[in-house]
C-alpha atoms as a PDB file:
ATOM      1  CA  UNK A   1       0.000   0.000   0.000  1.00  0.00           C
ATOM      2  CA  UNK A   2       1.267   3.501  -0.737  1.00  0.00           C
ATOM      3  CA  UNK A   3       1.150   6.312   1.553  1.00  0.00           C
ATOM      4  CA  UNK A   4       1.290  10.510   1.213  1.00  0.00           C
ATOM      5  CA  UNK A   5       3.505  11.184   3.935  1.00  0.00           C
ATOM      6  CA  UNK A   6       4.362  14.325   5.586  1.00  0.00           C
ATOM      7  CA  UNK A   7       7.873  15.343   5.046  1.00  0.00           C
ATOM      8  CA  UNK A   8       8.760  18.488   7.835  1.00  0.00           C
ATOM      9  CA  UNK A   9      12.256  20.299   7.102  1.00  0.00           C
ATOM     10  CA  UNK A  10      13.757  21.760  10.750  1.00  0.00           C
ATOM     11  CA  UNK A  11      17.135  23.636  11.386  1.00  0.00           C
ATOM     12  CA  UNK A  12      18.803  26.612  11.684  1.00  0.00           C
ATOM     13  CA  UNK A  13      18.346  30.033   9.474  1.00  0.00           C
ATOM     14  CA  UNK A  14      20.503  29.248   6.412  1.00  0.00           C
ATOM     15  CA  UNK A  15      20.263  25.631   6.416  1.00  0.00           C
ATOM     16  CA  UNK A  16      18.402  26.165   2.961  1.00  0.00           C
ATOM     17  CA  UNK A  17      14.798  24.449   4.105  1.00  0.00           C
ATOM     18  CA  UNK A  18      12.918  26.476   1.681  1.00  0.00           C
ATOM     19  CA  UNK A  19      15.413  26.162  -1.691  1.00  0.00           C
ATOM     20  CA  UNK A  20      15.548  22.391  -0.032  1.00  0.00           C
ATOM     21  CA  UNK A  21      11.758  22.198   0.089  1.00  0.00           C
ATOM     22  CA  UNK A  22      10.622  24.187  -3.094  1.00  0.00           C
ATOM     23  CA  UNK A  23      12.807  21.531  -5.465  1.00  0.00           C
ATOM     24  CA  UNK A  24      11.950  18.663  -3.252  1.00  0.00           C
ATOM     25  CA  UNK A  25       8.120  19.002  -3.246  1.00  0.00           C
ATOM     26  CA  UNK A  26       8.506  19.894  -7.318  1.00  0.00           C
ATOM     27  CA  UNK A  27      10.941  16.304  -7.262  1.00  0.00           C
ATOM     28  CA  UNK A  28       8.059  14.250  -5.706  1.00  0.00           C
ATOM     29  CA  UNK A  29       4.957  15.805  -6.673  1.00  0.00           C
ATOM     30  CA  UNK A  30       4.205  17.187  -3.019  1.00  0.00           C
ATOM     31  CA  UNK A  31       2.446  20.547  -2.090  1.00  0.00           C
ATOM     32  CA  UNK A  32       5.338  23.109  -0.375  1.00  0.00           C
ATOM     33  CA  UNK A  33       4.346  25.106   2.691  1.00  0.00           C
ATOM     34  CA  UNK A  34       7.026  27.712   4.594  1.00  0.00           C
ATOM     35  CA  UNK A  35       5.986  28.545   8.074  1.00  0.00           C
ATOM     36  CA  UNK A  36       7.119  31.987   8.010  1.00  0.00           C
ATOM     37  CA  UNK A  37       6.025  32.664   4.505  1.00  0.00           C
ATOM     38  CA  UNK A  38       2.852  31.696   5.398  1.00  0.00           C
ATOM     39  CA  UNK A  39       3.167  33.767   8.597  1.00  0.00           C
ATOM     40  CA  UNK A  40       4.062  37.247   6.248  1.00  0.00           C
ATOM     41  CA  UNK A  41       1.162  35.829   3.889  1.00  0.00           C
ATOM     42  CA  UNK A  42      -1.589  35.841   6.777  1.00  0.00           C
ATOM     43  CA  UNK A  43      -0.482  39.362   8.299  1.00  0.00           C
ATOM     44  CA  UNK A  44       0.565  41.031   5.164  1.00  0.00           C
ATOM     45  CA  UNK A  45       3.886  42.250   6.954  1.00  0.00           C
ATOM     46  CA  UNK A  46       7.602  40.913   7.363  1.00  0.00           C
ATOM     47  CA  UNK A  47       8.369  38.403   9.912  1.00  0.00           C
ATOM     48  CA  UNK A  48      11.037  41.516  11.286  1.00  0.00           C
ATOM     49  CA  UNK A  49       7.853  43.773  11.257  1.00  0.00           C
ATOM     50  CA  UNK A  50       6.418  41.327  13.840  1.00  0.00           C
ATOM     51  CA  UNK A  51       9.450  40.856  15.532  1.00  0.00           C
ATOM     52  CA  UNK A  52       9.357  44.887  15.878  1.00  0.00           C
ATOM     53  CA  UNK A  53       5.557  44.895  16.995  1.00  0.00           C
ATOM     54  CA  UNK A  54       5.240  41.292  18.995  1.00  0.00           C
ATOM     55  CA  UNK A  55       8.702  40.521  20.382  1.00  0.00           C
ATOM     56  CA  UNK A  56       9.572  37.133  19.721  1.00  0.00           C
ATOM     57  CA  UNK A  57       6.778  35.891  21.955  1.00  0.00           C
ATOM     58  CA  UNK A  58       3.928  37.383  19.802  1.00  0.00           C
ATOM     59  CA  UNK A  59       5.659  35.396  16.437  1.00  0.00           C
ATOM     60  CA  UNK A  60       5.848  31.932  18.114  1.00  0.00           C
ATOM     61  CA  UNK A  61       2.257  32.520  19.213  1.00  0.00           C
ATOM     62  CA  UNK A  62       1.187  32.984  15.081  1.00  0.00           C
ATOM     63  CA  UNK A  63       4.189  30.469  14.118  1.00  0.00           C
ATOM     64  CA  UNK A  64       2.219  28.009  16.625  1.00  0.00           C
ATOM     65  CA  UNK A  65      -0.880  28.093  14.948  1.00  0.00           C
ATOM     66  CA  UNK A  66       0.352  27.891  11.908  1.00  0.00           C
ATOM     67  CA  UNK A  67       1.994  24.763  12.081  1.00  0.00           C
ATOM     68  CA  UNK A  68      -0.525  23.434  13.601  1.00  0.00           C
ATOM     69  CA  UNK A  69      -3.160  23.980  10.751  1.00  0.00           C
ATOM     70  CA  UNK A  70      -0.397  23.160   8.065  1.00  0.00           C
ATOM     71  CA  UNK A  71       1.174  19.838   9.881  1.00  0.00           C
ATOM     72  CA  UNK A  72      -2.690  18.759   9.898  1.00  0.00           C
ATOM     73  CA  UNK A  73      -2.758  18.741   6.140  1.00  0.00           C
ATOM     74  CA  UNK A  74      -1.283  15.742   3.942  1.00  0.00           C
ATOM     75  CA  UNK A  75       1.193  14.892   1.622  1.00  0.00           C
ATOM     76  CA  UNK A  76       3.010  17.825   2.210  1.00  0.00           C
ATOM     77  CA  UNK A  77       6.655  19.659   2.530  1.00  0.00           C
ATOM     78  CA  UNK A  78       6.619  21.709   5.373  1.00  0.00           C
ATOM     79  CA  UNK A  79       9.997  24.370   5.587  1.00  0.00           C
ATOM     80  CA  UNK A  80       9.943  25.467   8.802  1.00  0.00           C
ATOM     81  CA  UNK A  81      11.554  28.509  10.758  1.00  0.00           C
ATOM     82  CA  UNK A  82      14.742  27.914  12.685  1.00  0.00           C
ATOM     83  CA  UNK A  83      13.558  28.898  16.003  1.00  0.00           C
ATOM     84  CA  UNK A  84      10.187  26.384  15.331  1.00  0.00           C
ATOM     85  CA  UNK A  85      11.683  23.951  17.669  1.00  0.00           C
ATOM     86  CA  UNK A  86      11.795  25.595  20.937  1.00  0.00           C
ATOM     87  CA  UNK A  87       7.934  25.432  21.854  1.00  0.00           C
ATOM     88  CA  UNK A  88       7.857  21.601  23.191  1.00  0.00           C
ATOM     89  CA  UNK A  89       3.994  21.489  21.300  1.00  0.00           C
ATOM     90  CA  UNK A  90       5.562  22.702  17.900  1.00  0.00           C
ATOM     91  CA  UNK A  91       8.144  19.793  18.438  1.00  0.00           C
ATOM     92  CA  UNK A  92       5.183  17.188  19.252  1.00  0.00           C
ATOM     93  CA  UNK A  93       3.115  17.790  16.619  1.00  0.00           C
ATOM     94  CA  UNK A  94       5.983  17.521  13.557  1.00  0.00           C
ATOM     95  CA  UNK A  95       6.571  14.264  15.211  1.00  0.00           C
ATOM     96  CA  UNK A  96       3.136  12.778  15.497  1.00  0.00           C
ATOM     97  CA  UNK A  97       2.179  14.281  12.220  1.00  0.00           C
ATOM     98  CA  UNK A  98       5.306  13.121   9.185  1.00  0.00           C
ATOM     99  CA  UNK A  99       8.295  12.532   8.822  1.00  0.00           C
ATOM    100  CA  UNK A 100      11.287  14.978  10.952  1.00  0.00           C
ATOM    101  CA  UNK A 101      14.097  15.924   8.637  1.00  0.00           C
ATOM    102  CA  UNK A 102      17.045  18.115  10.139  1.00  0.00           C
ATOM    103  CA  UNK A 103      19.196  20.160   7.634  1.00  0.00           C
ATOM    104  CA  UNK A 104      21.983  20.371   9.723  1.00  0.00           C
ATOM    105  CA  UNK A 105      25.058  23.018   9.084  1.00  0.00           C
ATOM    106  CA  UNK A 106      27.410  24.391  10.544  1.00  0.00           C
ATOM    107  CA  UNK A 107      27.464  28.230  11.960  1.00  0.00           C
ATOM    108  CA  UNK A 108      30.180  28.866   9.666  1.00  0.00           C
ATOM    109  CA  UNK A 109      28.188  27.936   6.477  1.00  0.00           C
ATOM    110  CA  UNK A 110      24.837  29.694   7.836  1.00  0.00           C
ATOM    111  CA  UNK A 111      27.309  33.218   8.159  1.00  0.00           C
ATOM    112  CA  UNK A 112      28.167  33.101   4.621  1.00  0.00           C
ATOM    113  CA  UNK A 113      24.518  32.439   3.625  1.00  0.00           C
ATOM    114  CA  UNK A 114      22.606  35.083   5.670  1.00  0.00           C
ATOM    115  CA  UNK A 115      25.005  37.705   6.185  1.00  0.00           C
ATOM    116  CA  UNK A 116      23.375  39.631   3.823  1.00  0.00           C
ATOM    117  CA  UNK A 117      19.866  38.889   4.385  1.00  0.00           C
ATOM    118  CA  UNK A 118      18.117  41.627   6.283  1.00  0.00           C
ATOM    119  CA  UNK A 119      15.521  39.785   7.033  1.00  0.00           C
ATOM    120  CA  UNK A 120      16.633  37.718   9.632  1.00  0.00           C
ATOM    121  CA  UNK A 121      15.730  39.266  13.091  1.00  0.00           C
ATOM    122  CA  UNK A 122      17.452  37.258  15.796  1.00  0.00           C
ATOM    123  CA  UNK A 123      20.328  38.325  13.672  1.00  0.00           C
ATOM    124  CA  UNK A 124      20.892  42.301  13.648  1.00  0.00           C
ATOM    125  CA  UNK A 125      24.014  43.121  14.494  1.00  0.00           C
ATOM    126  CA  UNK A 126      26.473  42.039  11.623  1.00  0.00           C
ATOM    127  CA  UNK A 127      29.507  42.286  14.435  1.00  0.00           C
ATOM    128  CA  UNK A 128      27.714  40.157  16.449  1.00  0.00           C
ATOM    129  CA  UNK A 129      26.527  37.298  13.948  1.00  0.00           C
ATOM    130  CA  UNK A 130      28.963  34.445  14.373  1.00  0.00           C
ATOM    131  CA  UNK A 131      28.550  35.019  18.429  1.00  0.00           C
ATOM    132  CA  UNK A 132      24.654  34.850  18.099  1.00  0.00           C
ATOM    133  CA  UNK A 133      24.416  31.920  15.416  1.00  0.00           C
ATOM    134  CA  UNK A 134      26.816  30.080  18.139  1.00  0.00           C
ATOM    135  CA  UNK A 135      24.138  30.667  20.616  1.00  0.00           C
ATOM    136  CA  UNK A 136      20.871  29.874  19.084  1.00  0.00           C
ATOM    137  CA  UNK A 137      23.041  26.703  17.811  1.00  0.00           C
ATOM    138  CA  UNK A 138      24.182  25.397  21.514  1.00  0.00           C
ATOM    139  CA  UNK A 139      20.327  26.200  22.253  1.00  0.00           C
ATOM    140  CA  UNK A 140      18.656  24.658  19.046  1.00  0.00           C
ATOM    141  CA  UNK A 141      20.723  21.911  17.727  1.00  0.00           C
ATOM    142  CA  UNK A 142      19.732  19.514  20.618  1.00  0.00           C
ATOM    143  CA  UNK A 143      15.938  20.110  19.921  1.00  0.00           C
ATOM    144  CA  UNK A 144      16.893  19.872  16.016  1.00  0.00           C
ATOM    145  CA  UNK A 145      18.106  15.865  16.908  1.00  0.00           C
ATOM    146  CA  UNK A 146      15.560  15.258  19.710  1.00  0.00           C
ATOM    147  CA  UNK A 147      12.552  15.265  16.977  1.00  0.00           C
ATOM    148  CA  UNK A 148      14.557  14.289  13.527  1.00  0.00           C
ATOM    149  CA  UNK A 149      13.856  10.990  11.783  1.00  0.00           C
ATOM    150  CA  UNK A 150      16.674  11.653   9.431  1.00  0.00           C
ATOM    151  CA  UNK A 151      19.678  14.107   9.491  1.00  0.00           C
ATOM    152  CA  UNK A 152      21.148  15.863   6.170  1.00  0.00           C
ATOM    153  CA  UNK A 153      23.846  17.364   6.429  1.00  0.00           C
ATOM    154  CA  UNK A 154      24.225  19.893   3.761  1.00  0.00           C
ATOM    155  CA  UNK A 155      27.577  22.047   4.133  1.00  0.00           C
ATOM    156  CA  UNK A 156      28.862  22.729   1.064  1.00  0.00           C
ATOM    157  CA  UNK A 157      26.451  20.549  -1.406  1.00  0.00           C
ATOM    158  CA  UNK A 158      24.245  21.288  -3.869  1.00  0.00           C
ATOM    159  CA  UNK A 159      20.213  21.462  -3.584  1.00  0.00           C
ATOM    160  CA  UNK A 160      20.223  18.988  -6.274  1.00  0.00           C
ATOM    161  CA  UNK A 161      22.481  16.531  -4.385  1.00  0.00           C
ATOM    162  CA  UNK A 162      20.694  17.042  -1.039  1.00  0.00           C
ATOM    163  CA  UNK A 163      16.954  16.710  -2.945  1.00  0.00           C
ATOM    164  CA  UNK A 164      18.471  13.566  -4.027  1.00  0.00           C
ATOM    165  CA  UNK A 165      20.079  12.142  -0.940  1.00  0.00           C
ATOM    166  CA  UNK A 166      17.040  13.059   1.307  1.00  0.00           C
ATOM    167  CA  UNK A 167      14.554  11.222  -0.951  1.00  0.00           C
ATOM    168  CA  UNK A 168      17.202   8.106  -0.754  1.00  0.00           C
ATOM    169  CA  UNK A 169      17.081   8.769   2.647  1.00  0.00           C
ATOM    170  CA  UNK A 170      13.221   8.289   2.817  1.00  0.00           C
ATOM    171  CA  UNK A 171      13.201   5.425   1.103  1.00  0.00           C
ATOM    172  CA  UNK A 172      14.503   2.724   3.674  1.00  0.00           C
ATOM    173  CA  UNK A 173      12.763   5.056   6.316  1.00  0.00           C
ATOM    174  CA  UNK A 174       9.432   3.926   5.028  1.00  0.00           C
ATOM    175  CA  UNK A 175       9.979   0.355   3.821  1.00  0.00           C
ATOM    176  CA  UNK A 176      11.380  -0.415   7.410  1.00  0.00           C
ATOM    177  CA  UNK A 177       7.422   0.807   8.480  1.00  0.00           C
ATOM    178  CA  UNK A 178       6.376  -1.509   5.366  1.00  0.00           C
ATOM    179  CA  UNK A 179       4.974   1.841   3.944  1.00  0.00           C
ATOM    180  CA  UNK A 180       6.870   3.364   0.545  1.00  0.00           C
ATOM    181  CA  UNK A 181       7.507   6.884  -0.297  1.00  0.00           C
ATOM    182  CA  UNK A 182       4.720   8.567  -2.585  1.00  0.00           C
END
């Protein structure tokens, strides 16, 4: 028998879950959902804006409902935000609800990727970046690997190689639960 399964992408800002998750959903036929894109899409302002307005308690109040109402859909890629983790409900629900995959990196590899980006708001001082990426990492990671069914790592790869690995990935996943991938 052939199951739709829920495929949820977690780690850090700059792991790549949404270039991941765009080309993996178009690989395997699967609807693609981004937490905080669907966040901005709901309020009609930038996750920073409610960073600005809410503090960071305000966001993981909408981020919580949000992946609630999207991990209860099926068949879907879910990208979600870095930060997605810490709420120990958030963390229940992608593991009741798919399958966990971590995109893990290292802080190094997530500087050169967002250093740029202004829309990252845990991350506003440039001078300060490698110092709080180190942080929300000691913090995160563990979280990251307490839910994860499978761990990518994806330093230095290309979305086309990790697309590739993550579906081989899957596939042993689900024939060990006598269930196959799409």
């Amino acid at each position: 028998m052939m199951e739709r399964r829920n495929l949820f992408l977690i780690g850090p800002m700059g792991a790549g879950k949404s270039t991941i998750g765009r080309q993996l959903a178009r690989k395997l036929n699967m609807d693609f959902f981004d937490s905080d894109q669907e966040i901005e899409k709901r309020t009609g302002v930038d996750i920073g804006w409610i960073f600005d307005l809410e503090g960071e308690i305000g966001f993981r109040k909408r981020e919580k409902q949000v992946i609630d109402e999207l991990t209860e859909k099926h068949g879907i890629i879910l990208a979600t935000g870095g930060g997605s983790v810490k709420l120990r409900e958030n963390r229940n629900k992608l593991s009741a609800r798919g399958t966990v995959i971590y995109l893990e990196t290292t802080v190094e590899r997530q500087v050169s990727r967002i250093y740029y980006d202004k829309r990252r708001p845990l991350v506003e001082s440039k001078e300060k970046i490698l110092e709080t990426l180190k942080n929300l990492a000691v913090e995160r990671n563990p979280l990251y690997k307490e839910i994860a069914d499978i761990i990518i790592q994806v330093n230095n790869k290309s979305t086309n190689f990790l697309v590739n690995n993550i579906i081989n990935s899957l596939q042993p996943f689900f024939r060990s639960n006598n269930k196959r991938l799409l």
